[in-house]
Protein backbone atom coordinates (compact mmCIF):
# COMPACT_ATOMS: atom_id res chain seq x y z
CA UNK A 1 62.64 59.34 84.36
CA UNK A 2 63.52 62.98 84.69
CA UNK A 3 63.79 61.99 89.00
CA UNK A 4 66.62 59.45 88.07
CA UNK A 5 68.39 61.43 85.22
CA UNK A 6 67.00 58.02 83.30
CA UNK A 7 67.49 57.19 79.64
CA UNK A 8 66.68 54.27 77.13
CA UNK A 9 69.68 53.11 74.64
CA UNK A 10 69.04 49.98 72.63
CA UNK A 11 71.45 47.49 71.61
CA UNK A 12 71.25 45.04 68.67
CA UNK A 13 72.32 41.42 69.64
CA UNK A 14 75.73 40.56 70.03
CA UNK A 15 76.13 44.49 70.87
CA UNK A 16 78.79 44.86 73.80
CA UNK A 17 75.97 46.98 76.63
CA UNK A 18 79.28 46.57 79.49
CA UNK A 19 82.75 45.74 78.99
CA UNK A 20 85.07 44.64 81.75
CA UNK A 21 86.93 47.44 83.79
CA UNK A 22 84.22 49.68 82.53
CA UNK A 23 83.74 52.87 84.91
CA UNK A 24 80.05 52.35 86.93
CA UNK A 25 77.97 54.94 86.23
CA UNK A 26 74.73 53.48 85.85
CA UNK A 27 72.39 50.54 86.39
CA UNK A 28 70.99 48.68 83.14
CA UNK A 29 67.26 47.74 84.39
CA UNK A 30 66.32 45.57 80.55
CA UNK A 31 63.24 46.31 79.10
CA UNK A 32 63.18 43.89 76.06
CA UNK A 33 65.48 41.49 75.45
CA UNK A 34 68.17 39.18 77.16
CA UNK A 35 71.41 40.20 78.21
CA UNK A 36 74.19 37.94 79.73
CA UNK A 37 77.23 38.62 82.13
CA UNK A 38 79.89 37.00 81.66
CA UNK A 39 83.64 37.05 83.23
CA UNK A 40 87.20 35.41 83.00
CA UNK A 41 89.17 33.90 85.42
CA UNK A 42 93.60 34.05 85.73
CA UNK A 43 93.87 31.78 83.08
CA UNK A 44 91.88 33.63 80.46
CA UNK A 45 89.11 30.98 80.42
CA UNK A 46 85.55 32.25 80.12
CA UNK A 47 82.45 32.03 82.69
CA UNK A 48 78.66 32.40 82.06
CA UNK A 49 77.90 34.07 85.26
CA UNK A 50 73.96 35.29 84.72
CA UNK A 51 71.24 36.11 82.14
CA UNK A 52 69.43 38.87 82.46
CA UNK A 53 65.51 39.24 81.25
CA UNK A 54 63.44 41.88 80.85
CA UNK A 55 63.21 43.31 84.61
CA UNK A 56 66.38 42.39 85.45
CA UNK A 57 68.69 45.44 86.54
CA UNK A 58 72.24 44.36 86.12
CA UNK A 59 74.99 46.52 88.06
CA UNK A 60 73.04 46.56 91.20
CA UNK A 61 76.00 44.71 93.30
CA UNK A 62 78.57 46.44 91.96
CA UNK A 63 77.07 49.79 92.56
CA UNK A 64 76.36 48.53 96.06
CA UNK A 65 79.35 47.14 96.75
CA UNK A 66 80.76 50.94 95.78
CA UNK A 67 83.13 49.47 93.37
CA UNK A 68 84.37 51.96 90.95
CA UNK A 69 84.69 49.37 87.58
CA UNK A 70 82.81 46.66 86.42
CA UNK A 71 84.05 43.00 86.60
CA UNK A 72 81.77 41.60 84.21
CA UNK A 73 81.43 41.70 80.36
CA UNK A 74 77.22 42.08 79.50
CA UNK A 75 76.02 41.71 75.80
CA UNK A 76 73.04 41.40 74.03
CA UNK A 77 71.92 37.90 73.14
CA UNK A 78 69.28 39.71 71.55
CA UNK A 79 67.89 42.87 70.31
CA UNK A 80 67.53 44.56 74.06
CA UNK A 81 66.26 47.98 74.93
CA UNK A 82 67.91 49.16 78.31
CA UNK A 83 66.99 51.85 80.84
CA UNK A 84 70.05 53.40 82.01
CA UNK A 85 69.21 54.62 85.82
CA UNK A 86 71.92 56.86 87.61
CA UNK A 87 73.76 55.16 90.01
CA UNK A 88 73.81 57.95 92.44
CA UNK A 89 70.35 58.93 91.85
CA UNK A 90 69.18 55.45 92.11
CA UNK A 91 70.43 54.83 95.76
CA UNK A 92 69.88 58.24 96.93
CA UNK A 93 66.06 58.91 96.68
CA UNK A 94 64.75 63.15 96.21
CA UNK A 95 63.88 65.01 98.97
CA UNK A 96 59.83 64.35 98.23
CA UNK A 97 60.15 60.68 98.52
CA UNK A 98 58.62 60.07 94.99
CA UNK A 99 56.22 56.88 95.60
CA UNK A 100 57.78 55.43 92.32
CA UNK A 101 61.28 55.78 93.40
CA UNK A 102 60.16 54.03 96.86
CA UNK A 103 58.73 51.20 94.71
CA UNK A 104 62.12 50.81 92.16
CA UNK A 105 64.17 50.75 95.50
CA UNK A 106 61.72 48.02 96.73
CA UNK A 107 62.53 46.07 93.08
CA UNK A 108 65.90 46.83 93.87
CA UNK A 109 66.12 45.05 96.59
CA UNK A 110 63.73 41.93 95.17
CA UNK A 111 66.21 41.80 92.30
CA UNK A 112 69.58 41.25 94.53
CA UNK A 113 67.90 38.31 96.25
CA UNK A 114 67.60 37.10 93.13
CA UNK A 115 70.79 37.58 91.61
CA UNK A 116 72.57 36.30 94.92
CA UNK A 117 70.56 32.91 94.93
CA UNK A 118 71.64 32.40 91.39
CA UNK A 119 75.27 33.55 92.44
CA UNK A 120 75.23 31.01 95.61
CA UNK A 121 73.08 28.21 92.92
CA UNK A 122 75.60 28.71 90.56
CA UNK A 123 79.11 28.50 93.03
CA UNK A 124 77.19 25.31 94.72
CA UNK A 125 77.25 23.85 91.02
CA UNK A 126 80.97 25.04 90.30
CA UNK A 127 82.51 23.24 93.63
CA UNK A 128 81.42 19.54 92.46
CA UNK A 129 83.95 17.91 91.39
CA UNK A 130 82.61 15.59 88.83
CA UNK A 131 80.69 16.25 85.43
CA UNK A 132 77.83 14.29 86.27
CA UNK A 133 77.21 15.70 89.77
CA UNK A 134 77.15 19.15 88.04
CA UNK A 135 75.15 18.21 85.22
CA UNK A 136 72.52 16.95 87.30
CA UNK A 137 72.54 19.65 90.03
CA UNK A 138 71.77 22.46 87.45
CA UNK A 139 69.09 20.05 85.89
CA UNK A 140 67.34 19.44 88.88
CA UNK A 141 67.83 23.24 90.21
CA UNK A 142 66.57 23.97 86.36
CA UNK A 143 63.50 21.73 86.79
CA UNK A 144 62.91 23.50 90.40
CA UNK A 145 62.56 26.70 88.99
CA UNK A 146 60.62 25.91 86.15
CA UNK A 147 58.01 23.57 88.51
CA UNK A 148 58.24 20.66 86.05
CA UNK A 149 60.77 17.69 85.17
CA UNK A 150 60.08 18.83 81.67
CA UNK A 151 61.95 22.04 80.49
CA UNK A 152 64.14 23.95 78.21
CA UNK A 153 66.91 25.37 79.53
CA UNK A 154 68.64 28.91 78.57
CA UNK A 155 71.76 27.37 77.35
CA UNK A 156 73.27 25.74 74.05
CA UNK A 157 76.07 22.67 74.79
CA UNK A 158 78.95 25.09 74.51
CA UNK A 159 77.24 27.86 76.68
CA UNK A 160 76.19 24.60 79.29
CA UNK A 161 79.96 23.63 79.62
CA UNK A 162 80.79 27.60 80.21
CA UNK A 163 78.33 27.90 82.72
CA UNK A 164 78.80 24.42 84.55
CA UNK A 165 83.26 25.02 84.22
CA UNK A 166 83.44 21.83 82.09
CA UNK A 167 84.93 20.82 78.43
CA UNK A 168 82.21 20.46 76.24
CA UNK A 169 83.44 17.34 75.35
CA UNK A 170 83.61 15.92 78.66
CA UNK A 171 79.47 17.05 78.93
CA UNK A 172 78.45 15.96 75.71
CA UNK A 173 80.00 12.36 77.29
CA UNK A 174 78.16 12.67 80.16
CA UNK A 175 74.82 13.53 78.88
CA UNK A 176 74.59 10.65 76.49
CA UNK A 177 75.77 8.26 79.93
CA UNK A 178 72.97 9.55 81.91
CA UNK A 179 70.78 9.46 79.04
CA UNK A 180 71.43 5.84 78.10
CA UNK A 181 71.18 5.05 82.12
CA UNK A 182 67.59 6.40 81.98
CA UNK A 183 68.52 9.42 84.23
CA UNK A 184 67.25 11.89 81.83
CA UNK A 185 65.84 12.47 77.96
CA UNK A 186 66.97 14.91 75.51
CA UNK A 187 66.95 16.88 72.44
CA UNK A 188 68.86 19.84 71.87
CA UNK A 189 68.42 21.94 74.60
CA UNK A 190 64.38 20.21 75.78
CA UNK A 191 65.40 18.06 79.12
CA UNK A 192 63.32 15.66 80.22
CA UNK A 193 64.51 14.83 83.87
CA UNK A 194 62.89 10.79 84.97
CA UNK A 195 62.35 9.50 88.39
CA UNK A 196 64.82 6.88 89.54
């Protein structure tokens, strides 16, 4: 703690942790809680971009990248305690080579992979061009990463569209279609994806 100049703030849900254009100073690492990112494109409309759990250190790109402001909006969707690590401490480890900073740089590292397959998941989703080709992409990447065809997924309808660039209208169409076709099964936000 000392090492990284490190300190724990805790947020209720709802709480704003990082507003957009925001100056970088630190990486959030959550302890408890969920957090998500979101953005906005030219138009004003908003984006689910990620969730973060508890492990998850949001900030890491951006700090890597060097950019000086943040480009994404992260709030609490839950009571969250946060470990604020400096950015400048964090990539630039003590003269003694502290076997715990070795291992957070080593999480570091485990934690962009992850964030950059759910970037690449997520822009693979975003360039189909019709509702039901998205739906079912982030069902069946869902169901992937859960190791099961039946799941509950992070996401309430309105939060779905956001993430998947739709109208909620046009999804809430399209999930009672595949649902009547026998594609999947549903309640709230339990998916049951069938074979076919």
């Amino acid at each position: 703690m000392h090492c990284l100049q490190a300190r724990v703030v805790s947020y209720n849900k709802n709480d704003t942790i990082v507003n957009i254009g925001d100056k970088i100073s630190y990486a959030y690492l959550i302890l408890s809680g969920q957090a998500r990112a979101t953005s906005f494109d030219e138009n004003g409309n908003l984006f689910i971009n990620l969730d973060f759990n508890a492990g998850n250190i949001f900030g890491l790109i951006e700090i890597i990248n060097n950019d000086k402001i943040f480009n994404n909006h992260l709030v609490a969707l839950d009571d969250c305690t946060v470990l604020l690590l400096d950015k400048f401490r964090l990539l630039n480890p003590t003269l003694n080579r502290c076997q715990r900073h070795i291992d957070l740089m080593k999480a570091c590292f485990c934690e962009l992979a992850r964030q950059n397959i759910e970037i690449a998941n997520h822009k693979n989703i975003l360039t189909l061009s019709s509702t039901k080709d998205k739906v079912m992409s982030y069902l069946g990447q869902y169901s992937k990463t859960c190791k099961s065809n039946d799941f509950y997924i992070p996401y309430s309808r309105m939060d779905l569209a956001l993430y998947l660039g739709v109208e909620r209208s046009s999804l809430s169409y399209e999930l009672s279609k595949l649902k009547k076709e026998g594609y999947i099964d549903f309640e709230k936000n339990h998916f049951i994806l069938k074979n076919k």
